[in-house]
Protein backbone atom coordinates (compact mmCIF):
# COMPACT_ATOMS: atom_id res chain seq x y z
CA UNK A 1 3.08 -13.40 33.66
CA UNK A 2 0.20 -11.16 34.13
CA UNK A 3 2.26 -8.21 34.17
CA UNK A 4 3.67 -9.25 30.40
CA UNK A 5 0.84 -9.47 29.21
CA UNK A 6 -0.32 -5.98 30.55
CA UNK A 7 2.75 -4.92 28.67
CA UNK A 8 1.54 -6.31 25.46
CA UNK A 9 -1.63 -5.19 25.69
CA UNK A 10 -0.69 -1.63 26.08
CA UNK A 11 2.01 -1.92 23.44
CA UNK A 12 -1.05 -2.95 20.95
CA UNK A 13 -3.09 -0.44 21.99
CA UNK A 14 -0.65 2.22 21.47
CA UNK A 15 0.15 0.89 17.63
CA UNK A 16 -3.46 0.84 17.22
CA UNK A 17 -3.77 4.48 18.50
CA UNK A 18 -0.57 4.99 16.26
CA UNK A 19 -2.33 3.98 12.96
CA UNK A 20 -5.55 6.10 13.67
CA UNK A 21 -3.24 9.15 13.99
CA UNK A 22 -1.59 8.24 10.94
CA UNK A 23 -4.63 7.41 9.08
CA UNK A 24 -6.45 11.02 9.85
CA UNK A 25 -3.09 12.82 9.91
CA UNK A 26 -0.51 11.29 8.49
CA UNK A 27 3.24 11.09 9.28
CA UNK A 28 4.16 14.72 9.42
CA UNK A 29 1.04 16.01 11.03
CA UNK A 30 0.89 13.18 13.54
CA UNK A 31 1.93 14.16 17.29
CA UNK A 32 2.85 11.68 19.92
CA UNK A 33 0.56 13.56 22.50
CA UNK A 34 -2.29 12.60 20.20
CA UNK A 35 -1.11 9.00 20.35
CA UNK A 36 -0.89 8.83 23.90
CA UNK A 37 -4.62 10.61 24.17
CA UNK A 38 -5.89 7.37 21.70
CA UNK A 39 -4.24 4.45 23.69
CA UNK A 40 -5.23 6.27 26.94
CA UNK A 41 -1.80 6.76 28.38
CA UNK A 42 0.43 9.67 29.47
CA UNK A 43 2.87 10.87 26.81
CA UNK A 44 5.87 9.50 29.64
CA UNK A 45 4.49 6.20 29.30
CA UNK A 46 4.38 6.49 25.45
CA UNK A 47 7.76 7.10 25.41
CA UNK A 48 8.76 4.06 27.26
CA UNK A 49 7.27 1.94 24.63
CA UNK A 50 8.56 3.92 21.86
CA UNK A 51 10.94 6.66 21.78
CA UNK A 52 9.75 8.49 18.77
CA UNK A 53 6.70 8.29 15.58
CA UNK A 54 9.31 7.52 13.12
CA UNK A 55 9.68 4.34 15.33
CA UNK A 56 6.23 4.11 15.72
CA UNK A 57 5.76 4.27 12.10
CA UNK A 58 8.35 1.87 11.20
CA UNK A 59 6.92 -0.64 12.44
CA UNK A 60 3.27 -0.44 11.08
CA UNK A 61 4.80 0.50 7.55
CA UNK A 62 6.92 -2.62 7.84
CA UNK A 63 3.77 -4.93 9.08
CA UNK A 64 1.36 -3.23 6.22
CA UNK A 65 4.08 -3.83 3.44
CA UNK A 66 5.57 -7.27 5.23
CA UNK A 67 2.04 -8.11 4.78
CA UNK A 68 1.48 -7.48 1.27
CA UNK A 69 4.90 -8.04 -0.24
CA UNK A 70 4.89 -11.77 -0.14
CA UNK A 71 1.21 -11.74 -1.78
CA UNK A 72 2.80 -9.96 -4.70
CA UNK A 73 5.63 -11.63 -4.94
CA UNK A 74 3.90 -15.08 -4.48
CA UNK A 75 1.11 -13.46 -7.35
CA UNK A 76 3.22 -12.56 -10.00
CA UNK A 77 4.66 -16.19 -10.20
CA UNK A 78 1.87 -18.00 -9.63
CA UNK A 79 -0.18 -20.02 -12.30
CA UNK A 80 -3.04 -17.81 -12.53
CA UNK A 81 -3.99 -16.04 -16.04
CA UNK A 82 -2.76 -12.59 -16.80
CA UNK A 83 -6.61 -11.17 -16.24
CA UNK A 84 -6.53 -12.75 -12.84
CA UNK A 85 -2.99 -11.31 -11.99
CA UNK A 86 -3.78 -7.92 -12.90
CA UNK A 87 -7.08 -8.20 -10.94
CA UNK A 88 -5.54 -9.59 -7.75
CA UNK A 89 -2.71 -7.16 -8.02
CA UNK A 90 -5.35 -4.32 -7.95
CA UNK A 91 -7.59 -5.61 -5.79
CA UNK A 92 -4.61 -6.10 -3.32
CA UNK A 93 -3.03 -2.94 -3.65
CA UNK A 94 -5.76 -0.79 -3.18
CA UNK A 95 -7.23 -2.74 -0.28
CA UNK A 96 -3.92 -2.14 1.63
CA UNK A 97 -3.61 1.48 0.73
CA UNK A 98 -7.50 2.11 2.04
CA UNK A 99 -6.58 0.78 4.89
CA UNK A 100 -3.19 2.68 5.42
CA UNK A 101 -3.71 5.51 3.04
CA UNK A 102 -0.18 7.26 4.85
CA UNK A 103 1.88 4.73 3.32
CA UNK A 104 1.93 5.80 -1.08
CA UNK A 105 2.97 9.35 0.00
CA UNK A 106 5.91 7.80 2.64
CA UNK A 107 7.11 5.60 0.02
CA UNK A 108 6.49 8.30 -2.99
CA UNK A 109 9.08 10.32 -0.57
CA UNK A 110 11.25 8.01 0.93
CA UNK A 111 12.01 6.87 -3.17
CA UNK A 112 13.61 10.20 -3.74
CA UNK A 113 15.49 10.15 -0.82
CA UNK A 114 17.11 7.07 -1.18
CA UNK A 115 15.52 5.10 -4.13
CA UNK A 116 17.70 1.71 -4.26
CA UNK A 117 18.06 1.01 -0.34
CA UNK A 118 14.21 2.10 0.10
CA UNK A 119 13.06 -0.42 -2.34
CA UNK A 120 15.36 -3.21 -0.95
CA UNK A 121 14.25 -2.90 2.37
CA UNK A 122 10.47 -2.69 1.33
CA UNK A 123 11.12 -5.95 -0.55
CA UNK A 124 13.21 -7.58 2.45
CA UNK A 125 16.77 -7.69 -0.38
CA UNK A 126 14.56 -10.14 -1.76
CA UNK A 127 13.40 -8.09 -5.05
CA UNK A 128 10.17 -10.08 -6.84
CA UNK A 129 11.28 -11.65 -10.11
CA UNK A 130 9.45 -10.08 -12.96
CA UNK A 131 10.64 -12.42 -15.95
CA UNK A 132 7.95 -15.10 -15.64
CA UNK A 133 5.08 -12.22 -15.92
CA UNK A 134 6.92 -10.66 -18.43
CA UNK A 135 7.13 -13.93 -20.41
CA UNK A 136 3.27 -14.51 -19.64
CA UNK A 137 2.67 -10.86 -20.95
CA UNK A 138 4.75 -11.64 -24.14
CA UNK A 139 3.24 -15.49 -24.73
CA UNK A 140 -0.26 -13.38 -24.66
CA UNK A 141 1.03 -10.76 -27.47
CA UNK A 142 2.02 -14.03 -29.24
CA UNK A 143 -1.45 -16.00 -29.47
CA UNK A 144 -3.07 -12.87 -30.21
CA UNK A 145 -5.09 -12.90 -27.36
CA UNK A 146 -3.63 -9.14 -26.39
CA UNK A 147 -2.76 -6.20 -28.59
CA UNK A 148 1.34 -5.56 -28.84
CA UNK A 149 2.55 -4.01 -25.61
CA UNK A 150 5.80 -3.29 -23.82
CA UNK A 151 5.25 -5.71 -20.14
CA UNK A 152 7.72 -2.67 -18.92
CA UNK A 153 3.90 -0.20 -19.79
CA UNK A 154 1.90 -2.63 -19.06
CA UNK A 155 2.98 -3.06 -15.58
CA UNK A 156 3.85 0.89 -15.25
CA UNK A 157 0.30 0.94 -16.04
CA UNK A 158 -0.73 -1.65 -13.53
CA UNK A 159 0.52 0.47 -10.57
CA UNK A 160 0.14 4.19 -11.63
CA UNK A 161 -3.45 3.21 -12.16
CA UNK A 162 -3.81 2.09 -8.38
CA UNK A 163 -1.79 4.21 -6.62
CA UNK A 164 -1.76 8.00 -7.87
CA UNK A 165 -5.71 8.60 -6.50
CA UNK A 166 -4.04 8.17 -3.13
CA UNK A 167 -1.70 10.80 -4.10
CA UNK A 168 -3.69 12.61 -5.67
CA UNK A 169 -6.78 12.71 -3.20
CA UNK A 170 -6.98 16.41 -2.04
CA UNK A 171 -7.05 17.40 -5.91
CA UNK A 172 -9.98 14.71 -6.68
CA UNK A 173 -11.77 15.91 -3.29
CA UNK A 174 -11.74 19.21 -4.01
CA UNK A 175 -12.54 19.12 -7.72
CA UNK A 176 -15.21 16.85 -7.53
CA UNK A 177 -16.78 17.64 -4.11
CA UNK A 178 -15.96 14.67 -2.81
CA UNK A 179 -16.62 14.24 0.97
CA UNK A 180 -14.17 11.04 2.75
CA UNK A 181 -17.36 8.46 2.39
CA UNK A 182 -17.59 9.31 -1.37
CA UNK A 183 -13.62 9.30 -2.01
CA UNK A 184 -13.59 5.89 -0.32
CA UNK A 185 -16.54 4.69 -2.13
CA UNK A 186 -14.87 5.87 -5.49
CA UNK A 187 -11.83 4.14 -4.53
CA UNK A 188 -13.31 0.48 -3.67
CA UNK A 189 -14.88 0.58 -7.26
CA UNK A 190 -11.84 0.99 -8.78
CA UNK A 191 -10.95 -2.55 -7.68
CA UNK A 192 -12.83 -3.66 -10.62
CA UNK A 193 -12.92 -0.31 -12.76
CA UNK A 194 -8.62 -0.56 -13.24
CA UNK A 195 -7.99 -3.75 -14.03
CA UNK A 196 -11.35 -4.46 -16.57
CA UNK A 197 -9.65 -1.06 -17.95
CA UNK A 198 -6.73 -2.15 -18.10
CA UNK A 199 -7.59 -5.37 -19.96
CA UNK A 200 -10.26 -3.70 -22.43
CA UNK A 201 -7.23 -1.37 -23.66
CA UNK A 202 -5.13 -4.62 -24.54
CA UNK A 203 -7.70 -7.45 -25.56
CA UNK A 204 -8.02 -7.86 -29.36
């Protein structure tokens, strides 16, 4: 028994060293020698647990996304007002992508490798049904409460919004002098900043 849980422990430790690797240098920079140096272990022993970083990051892409999925999926269908959708849906998104900021650029490039399997397997084969936000989106265009709008932009909108600063961070850094505590700073405001954007552009 004790032994078990000495494995577990270490196994932890090593996925936490994983994500601080991947975090500071992402996937193709990361090294499994700096892995074993964060969870204190020899690079043999790394190994044993896992036999590569694609493995390694597998499984923390799949807990970071198997973690956030369901949220959306649960969001979009929920009884909440558009406002509070698009504000959640933010909110969410760019709280997961601070705190694994390797993940928009892996699924950016895993999309153009292979676009359909990628995005069934990120969704679990379970793709989110759009048509009740889409009719919420239209029902709004139809009391007048929003201006005309295509739910296909308005969604496009939604998610280009949150995720290209991620992609885009060494060209905001180094325009704007921003140093990792500023970026990050800039970032959490958005939270609020894209969606009360998002909703002054349609709002009558």
């Amino acid at each position: 028994m004790v032994k078990k849980e000495k494995d577990a422990s270490t196994e932890q430790r090593i996925l936490d060293a994983a994500k601080q690797v991947f975090v500071s240098k992402g996937m193709a920079g990361a090294r499994m020698q700096d892995i074993a140096d964060g969870a204190g272990i020899n690079k043999a022993m790394l190994h044993y647990y896992f036999r590569s970083k694609e493995q390694l990051f597998e499984i923390i892409f799949r807990d970071s996304i198997g973690r956030f999925v369901p949220k959306v999926k649960a969001l979009i269908t929920s009884e909440l007002s558009l406002y509070e959708k698009i504000e959640q849906f933010c909110d969410g998104y760019i709280s997961m992508a601070l705190e694994n900021p390797y993940i928009p650029m892996f699924v950016l490039n895993e999309l153009h490798k292979q676009p359909d399997a990628f995005v069934r397997k990120m969704f679990n084969n379970e793709l989110p049904d759009l048509s009740k936000l889409v009719q919420q989106i239209d029902e709004e265009i139809k009391k007048g409460n929003i201006k005309p709008i295509s739910p296909v932009q308005l969604i496009m909108n939604m998610m280009s919004l949150c995720v290209f600063p991620f992609l885009a961070k060494p060209i905001f850094s180094i325009l704007m002098g921003l140093d990792e505590l500023q970026f990050r700073n800039s970032i959490e405001q958005r939270k609020k900043a894209v969606p009360q954007f998002i909703m002054d552009s349609i709002k009558r």
